[in-house]
PDB file of N, CA and C in Angstrom:
ATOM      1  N   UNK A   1     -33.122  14.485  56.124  1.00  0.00           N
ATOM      2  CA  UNK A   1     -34.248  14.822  56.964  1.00  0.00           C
ATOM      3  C   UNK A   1     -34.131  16.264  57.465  1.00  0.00           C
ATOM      4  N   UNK A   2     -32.999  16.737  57.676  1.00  0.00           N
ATOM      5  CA  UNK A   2     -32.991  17.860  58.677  1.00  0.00           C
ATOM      6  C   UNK A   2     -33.285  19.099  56.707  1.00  0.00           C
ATOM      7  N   UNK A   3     -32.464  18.747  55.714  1.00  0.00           N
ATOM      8  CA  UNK A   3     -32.879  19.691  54.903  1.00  0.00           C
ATOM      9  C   UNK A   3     -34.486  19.859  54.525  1.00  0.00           C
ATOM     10  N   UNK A   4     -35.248  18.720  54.831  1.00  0.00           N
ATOM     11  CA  UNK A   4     -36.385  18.822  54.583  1.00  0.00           C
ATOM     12  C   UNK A   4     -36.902  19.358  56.320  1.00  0.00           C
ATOM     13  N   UNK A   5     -36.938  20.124  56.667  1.00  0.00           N
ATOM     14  CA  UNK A   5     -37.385  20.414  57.781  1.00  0.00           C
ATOM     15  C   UNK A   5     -37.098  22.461  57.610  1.00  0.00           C
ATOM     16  N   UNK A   6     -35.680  22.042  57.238  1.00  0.00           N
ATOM     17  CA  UNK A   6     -35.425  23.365  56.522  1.00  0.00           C
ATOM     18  C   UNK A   6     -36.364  23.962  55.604  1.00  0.00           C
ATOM     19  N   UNK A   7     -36.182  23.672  54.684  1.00  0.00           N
ATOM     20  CA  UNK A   7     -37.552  23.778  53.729  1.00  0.00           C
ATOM     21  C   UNK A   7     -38.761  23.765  54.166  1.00  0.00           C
ATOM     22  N   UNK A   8     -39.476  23.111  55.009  1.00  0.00           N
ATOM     23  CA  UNK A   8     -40.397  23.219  55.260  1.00  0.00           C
ATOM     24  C   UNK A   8     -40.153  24.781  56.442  1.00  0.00           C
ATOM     25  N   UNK A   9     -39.064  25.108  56.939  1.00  0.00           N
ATOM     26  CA  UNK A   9     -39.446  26.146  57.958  1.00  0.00           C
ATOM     27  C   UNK A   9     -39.648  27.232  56.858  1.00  0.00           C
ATOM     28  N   UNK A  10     -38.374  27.356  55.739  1.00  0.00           N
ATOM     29  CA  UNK A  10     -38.620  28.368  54.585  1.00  0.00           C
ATOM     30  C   UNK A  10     -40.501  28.912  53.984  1.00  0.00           C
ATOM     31  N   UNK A  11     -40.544  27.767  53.498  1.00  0.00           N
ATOM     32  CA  UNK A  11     -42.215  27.335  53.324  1.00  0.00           C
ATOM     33  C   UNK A  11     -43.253  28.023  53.796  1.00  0.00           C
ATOM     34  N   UNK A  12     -43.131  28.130  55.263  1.00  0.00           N
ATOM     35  CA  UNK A  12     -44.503  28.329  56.010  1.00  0.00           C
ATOM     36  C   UNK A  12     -45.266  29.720  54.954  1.00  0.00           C
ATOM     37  N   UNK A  13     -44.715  30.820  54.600  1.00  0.00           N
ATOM     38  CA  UNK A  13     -45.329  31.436  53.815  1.00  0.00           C
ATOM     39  C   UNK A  13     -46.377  31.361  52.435  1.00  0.00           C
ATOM     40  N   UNK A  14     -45.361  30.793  51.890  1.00  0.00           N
ATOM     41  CA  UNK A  14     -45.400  30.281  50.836  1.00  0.00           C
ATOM     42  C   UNK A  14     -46.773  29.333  50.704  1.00  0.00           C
ATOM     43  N   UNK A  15     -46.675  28.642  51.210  1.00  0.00           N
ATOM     44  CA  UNK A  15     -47.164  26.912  51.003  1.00  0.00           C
ATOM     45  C   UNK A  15     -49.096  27.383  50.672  1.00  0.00           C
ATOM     46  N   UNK A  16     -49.099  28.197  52.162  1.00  0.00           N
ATOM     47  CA  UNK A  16     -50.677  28.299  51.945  1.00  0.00           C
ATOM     48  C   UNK A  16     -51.059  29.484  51.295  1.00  0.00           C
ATOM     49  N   UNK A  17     -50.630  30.195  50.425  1.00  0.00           N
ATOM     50  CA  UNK A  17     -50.719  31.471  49.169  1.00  0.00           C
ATOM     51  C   UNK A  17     -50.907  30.246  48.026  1.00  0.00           C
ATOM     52  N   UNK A  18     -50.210  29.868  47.797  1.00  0.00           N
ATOM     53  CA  UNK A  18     -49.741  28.932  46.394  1.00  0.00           C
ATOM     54  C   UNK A  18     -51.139  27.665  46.893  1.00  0.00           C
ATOM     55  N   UNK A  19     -51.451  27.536  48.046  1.00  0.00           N
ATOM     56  CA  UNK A  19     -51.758  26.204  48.164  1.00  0.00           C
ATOM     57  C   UNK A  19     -53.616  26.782  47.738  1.00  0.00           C
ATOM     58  N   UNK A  20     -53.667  27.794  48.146  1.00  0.00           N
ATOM     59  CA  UNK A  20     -55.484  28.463  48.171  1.00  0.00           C
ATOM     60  C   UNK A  20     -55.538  28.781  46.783  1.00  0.00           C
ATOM     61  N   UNK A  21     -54.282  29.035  45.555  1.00  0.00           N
ATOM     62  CA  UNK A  21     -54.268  29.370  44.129  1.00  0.00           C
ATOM     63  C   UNK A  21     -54.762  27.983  44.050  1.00  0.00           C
ATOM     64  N   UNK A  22     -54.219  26.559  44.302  1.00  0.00           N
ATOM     65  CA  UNK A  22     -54.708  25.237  43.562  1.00  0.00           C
ATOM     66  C   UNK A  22     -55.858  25.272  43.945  1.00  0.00           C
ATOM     67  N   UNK A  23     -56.326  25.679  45.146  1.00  0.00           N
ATOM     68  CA  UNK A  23     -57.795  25.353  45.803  1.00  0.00           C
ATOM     69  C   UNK A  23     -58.937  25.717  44.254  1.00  0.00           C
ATOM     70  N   UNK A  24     -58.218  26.595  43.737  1.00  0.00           N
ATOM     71  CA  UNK A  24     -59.109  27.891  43.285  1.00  0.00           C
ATOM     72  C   UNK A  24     -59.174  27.366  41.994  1.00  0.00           C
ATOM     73  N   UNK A  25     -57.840  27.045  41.346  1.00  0.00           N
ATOM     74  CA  UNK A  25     -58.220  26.731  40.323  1.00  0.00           C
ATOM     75  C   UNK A  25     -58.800  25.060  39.850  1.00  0.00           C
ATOM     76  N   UNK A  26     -58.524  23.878  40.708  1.00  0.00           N
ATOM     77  CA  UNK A  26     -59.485  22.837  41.260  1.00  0.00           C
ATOM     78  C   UNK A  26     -60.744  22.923  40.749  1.00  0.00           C
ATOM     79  N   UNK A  27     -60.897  24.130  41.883  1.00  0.00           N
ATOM     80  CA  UNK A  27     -62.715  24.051  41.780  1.00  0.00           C
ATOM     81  C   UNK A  27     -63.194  24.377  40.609  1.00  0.00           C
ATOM     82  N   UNK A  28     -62.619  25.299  40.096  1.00  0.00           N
ATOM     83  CA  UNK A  28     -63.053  26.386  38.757  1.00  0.00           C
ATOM     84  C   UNK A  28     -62.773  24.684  37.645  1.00  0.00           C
ATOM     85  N   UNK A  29     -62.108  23.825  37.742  1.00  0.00           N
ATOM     86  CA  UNK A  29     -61.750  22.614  36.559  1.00  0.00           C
ATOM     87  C   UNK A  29     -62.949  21.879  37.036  1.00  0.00           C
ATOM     88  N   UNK A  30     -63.026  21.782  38.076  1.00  0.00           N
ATOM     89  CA  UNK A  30     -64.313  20.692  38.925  1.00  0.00           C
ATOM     90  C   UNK A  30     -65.708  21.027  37.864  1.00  0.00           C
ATOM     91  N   UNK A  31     -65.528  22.547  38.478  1.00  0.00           N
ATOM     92  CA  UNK A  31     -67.189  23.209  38.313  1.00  0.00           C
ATOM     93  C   UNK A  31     -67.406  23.378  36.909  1.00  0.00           C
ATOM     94  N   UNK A  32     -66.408  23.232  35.678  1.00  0.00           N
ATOM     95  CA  UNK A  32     -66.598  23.789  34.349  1.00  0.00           C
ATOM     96  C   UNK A  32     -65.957  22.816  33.434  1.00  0.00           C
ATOM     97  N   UNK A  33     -66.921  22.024  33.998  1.00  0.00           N
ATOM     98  CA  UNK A  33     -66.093  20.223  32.580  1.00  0.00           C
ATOM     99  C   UNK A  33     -66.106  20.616  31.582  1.00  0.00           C
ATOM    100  N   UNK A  34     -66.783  21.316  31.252  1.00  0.00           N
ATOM    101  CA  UNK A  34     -67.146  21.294  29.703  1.00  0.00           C
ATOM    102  C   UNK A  34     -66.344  22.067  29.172  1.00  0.00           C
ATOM    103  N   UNK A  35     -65.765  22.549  29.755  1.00  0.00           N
ATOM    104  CA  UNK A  35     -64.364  24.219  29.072  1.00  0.00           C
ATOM    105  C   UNK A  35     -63.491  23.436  29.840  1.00  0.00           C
ATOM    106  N   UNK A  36     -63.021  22.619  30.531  1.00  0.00           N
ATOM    107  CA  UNK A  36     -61.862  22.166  31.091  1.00  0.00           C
ATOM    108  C   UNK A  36     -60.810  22.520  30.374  1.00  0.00           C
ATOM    109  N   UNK A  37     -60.541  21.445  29.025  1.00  0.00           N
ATOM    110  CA  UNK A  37     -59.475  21.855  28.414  1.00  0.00           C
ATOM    111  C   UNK A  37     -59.289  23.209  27.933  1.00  0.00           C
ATOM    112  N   UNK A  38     -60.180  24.123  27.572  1.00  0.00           N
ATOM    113  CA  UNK A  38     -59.808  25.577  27.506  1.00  0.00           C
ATOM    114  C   UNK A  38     -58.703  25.775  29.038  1.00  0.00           C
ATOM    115  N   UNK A  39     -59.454  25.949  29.838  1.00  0.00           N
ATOM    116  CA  UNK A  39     -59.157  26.273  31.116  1.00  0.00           C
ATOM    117  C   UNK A  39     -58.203  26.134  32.436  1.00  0.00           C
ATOM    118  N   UNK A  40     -57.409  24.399  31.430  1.00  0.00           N
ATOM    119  CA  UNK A  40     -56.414  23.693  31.954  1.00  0.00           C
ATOM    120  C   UNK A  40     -55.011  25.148  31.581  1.00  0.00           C
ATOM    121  N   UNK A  41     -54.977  25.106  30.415  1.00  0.00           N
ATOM    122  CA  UNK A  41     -53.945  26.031  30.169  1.00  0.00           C
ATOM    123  C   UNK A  41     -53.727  27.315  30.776  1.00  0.00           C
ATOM    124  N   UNK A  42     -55.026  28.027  30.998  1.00  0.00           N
ATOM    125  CA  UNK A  42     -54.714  29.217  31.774  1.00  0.00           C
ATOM    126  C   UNK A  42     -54.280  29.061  33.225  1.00  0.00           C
ATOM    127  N   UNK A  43     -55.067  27.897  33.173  1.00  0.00           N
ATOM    128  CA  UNK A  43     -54.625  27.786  35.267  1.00  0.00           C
ATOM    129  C   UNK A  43     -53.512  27.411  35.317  1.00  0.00           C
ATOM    130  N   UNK A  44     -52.737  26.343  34.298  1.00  0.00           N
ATOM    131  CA  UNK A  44     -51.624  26.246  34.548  1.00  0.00           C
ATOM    132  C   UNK A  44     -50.485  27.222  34.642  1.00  0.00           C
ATOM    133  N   UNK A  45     -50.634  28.099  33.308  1.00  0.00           N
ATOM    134  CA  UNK A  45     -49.808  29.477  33.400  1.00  0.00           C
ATOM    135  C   UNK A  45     -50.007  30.091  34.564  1.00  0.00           C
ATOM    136  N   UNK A  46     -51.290  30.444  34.975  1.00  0.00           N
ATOM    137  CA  UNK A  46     -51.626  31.531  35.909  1.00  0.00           C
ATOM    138  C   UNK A  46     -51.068  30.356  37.469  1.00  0.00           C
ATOM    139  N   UNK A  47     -50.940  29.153  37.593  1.00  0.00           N
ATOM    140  CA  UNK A  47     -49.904  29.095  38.699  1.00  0.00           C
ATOM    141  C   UNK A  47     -48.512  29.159  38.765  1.00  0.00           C
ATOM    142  N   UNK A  48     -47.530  28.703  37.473  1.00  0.00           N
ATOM    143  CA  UNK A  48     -46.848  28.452  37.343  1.00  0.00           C
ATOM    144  C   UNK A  48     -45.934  30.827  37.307  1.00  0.00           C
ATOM    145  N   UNK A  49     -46.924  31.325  37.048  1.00  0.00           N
ATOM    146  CA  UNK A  49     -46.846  33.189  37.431  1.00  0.00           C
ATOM    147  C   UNK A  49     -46.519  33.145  39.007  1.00  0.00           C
ATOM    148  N   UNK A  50     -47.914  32.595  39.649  1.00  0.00           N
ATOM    149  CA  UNK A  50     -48.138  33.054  41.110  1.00  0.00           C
ATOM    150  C   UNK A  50     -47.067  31.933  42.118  1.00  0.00           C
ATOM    151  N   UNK A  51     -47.202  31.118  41.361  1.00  0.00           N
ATOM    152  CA  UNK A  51     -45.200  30.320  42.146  1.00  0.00           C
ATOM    153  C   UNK A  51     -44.352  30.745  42.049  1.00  0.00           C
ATOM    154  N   UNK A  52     -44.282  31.320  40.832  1.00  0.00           N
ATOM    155  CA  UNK A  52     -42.686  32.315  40.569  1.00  0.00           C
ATOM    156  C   UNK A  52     -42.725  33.364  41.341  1.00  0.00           C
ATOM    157  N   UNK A  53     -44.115  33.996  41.193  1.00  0.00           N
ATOM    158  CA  UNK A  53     -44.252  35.175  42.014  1.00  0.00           C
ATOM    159  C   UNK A  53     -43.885  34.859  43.496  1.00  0.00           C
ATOM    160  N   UNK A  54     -44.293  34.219  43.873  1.00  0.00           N
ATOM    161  CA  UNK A  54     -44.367  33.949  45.097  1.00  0.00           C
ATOM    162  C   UNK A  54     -42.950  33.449  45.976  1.00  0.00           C
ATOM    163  N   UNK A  55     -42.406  33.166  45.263  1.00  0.00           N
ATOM    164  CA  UNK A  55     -41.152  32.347  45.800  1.00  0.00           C
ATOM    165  C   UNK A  55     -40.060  33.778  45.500  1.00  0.00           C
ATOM    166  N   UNK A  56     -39.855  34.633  44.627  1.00  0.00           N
ATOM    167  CA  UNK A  56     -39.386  35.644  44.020  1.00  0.00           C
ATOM    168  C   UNK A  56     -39.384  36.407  45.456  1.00  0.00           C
ATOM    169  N   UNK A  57     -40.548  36.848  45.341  1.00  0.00           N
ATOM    170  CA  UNK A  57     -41.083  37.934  47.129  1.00  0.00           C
ATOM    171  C   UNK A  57     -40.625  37.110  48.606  1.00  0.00           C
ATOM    172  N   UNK A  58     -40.698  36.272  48.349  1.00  0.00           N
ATOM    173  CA  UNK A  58     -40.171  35.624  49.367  1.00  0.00           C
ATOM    174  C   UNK A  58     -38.712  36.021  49.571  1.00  0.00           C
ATOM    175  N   UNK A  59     -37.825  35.131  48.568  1.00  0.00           N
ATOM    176  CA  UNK A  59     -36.902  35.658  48.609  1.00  0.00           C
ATOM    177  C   UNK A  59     -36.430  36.850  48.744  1.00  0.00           C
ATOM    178  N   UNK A  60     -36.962  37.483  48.264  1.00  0.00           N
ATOM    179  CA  UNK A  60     -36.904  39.133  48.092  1.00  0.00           C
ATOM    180  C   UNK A  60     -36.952  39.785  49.721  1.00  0.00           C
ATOM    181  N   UNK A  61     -37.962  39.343  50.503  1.00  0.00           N
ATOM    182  CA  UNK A  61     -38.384  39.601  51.824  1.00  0.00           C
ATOM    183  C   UNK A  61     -37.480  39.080  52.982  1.00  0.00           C
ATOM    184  N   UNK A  62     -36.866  38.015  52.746  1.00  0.00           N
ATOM    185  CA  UNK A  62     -36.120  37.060  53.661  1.00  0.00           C
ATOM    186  C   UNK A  62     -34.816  37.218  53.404  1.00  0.00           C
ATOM    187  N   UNK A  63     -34.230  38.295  52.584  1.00  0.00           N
ATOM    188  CA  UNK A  63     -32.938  38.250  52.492  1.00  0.00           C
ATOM    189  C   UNK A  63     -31.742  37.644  53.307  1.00  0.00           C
ATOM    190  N   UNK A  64     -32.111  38.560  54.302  1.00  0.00           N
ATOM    191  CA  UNK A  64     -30.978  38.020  55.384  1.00  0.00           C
ATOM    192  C   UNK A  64     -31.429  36.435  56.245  1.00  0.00           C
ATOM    193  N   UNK A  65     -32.376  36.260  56.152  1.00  0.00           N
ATOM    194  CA  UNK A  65     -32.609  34.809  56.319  1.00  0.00           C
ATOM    195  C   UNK A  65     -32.273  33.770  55.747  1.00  0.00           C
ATOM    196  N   UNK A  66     -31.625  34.426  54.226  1.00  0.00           N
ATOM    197  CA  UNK A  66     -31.063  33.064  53.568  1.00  0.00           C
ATOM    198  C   UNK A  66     -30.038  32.918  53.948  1.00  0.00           C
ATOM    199  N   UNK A  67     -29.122  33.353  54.639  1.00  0.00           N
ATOM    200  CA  UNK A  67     -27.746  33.464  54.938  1.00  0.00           C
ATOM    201  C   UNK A  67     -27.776  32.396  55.900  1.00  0.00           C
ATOM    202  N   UNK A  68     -28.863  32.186  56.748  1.00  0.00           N
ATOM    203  CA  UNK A  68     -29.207  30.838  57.966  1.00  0.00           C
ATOM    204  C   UNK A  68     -29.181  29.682  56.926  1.00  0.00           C
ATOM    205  N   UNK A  69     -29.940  29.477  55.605  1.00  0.00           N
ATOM    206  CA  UNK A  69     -30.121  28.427  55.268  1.00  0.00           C
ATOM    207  C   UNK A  69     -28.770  28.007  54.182  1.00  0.00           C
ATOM    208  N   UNK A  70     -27.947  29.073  53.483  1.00  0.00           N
ATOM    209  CA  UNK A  70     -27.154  28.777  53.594  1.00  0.00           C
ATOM    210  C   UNK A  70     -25.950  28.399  53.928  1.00  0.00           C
ATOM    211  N   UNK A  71     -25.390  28.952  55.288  1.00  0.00           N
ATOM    212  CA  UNK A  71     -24.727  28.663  56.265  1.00  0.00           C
ATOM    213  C   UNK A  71     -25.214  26.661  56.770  1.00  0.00           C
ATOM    214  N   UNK A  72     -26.589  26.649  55.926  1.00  0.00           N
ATOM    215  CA  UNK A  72     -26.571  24.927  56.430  1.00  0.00           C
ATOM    216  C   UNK A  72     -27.034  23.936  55.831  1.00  0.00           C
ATOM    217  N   UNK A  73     -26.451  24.640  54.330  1.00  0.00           N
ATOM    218  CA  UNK A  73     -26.153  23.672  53.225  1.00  0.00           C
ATOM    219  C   UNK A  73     -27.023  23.506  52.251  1.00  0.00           C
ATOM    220  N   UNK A  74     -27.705  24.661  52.432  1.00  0.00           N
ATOM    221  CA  UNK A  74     -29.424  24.938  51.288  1.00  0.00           C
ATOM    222  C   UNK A  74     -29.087  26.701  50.616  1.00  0.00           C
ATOM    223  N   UNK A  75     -28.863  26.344  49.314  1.00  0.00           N
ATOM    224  CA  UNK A  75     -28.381  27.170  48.379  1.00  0.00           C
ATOM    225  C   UNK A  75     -29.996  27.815  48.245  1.00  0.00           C
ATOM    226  N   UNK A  76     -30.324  28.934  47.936  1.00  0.00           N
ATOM    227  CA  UNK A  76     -31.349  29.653  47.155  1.00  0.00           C
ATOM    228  C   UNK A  76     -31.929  29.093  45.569  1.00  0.00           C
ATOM    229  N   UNK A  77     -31.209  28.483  45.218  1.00  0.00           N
ATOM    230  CA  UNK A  77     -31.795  27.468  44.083  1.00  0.00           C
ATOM    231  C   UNK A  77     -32.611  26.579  44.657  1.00  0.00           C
ATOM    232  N   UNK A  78     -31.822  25.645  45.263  1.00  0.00           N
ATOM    233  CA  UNK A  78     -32.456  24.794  46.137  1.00  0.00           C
ATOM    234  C   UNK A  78     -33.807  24.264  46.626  1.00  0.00           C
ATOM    235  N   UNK A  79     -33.530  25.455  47.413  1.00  0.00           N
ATOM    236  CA  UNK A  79     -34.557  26.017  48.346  1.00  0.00           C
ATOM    237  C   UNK A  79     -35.924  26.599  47.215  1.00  0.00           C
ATOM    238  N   UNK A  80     -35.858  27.361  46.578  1.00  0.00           N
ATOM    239  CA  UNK A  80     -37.015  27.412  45.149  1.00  0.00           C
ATOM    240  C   UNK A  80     -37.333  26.423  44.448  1.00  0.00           C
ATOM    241  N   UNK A  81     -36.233  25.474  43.659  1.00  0.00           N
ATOM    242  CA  UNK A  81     -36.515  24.320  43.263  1.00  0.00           C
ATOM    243  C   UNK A  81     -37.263  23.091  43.897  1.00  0.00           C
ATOM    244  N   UNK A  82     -36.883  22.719  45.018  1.00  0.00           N
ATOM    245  CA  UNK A  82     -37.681  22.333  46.318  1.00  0.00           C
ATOM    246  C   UNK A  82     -39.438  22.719  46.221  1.00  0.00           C
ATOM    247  N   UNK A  83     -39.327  23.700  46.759  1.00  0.00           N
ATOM    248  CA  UNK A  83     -40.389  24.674  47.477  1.00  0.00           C
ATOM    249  C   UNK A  83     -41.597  24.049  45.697  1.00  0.00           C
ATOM    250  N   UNK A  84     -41.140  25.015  44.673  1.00  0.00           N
ATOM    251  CA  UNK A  84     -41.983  25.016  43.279  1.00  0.00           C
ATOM    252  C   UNK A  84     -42.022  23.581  43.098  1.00  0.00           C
ATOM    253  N   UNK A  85     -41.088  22.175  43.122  1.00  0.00           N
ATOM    254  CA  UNK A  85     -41.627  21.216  42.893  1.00  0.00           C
ATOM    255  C   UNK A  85     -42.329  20.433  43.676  1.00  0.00           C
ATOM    256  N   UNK A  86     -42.534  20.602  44.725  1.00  0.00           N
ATOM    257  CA  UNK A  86     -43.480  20.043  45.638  1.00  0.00           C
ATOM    258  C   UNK A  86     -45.198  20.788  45.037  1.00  0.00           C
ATOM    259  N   UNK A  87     -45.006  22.116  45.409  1.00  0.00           N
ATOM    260  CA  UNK A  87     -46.331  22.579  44.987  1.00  0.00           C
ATOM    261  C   UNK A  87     -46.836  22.388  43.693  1.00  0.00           C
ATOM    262  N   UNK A  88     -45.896  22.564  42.380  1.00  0.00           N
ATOM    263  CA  UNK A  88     -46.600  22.469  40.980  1.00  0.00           C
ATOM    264  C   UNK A  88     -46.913  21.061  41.251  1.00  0.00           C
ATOM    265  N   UNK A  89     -46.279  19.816  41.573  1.00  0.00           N
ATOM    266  CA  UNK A  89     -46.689  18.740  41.746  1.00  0.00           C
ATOM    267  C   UNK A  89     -48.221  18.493  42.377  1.00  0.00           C
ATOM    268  N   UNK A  90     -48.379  18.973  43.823  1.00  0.00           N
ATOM    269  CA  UNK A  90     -49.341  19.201  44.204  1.00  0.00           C
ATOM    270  C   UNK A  90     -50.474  19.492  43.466  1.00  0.00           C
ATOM    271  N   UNK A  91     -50.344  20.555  42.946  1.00  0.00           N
ATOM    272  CA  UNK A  91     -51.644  21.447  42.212  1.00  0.00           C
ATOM    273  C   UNK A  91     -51.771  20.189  40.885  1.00  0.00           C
ATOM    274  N   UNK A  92     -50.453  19.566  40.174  1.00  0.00           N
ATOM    275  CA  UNK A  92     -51.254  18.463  39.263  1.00  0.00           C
ATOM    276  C   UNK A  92     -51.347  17.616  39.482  1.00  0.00           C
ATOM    277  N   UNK A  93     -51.005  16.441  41.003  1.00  0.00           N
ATOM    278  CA  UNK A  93     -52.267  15.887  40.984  1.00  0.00           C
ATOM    279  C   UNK A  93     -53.164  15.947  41.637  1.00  0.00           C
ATOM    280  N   UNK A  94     -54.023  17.313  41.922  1.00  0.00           N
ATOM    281  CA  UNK A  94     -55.114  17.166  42.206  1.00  0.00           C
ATOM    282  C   UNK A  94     -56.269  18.093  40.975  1.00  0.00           C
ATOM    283  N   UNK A  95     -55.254  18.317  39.752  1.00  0.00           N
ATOM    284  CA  UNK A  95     -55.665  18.996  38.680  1.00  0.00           C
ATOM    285  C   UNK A  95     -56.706  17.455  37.896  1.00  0.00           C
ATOM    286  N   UNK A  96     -55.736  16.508  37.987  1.00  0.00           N
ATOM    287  CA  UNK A  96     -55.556  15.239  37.209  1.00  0.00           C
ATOM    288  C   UNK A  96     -56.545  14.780  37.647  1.00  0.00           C
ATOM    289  N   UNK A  97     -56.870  14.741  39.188  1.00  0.00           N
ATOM    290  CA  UNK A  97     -58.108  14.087  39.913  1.00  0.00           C
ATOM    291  C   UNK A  97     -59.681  14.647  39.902  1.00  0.00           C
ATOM    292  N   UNK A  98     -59.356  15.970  39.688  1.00  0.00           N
ATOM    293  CA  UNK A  98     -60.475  16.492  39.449  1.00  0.00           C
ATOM    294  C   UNK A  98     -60.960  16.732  37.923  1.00  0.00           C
ATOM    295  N   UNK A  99     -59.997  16.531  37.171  1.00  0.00           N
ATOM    296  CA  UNK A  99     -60.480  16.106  35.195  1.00  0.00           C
ATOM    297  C   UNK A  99     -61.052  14.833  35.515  1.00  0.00           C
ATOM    298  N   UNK A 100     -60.209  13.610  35.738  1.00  0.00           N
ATOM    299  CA  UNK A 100     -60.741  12.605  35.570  1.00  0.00           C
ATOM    300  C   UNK A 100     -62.303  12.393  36.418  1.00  0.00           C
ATOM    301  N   UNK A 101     -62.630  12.788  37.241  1.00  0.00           N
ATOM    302  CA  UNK A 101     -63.914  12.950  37.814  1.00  0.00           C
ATOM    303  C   UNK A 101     -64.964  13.215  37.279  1.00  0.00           C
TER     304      UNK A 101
END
């Protein structure tokens, strides 16, 4: 519990950048059935860029802040692996919900 609290303090940046990319690409699958499957592939790349990106700068920015989270038992792998599988998860299933619709 307490590492997931961790993570979530890491997060706060993160979460809603990455979270307004699914918004975006959602709608764009919602609004364009008919090219979906064209369109599945780019959005997927183009999040699976802006997560990397995103978690990269983070890190990059918070340097000395990781030294808190590792000092309490959350490695920088971790903490990315975490962070990217919650969100890519996120973004597919609500990728999944809005095809099948």
């Amino acid at each position: 519990m307490r590492n997931l609290k961790l993570i979530k303090r890491f997060s706060r940046g993160i979460i809603p950048v990455n979270f307004l990319v699914t918004i975006v690409s959602v709608y764009a699958i919602a609004s364009h059935r008919d090219q979906a499957n064209k369109l599945i592939g780019t959005y997927f790349w183009g999040k699976i860029i802006t997560l990397a990106l995103m978690i990269f700068f983070a890190m990059a920015s918070r340097r000395n802040e990781l030294y808190y989270y590792q000092n309490l038992g959350l490695s920088k792998q971790k903490l990315a692996f975490t962070i990217g599988l919650f969100d890519f998860g996120l973004w597919l299933v609500f990728i999944v919900i809005s095809y099948l619709q």
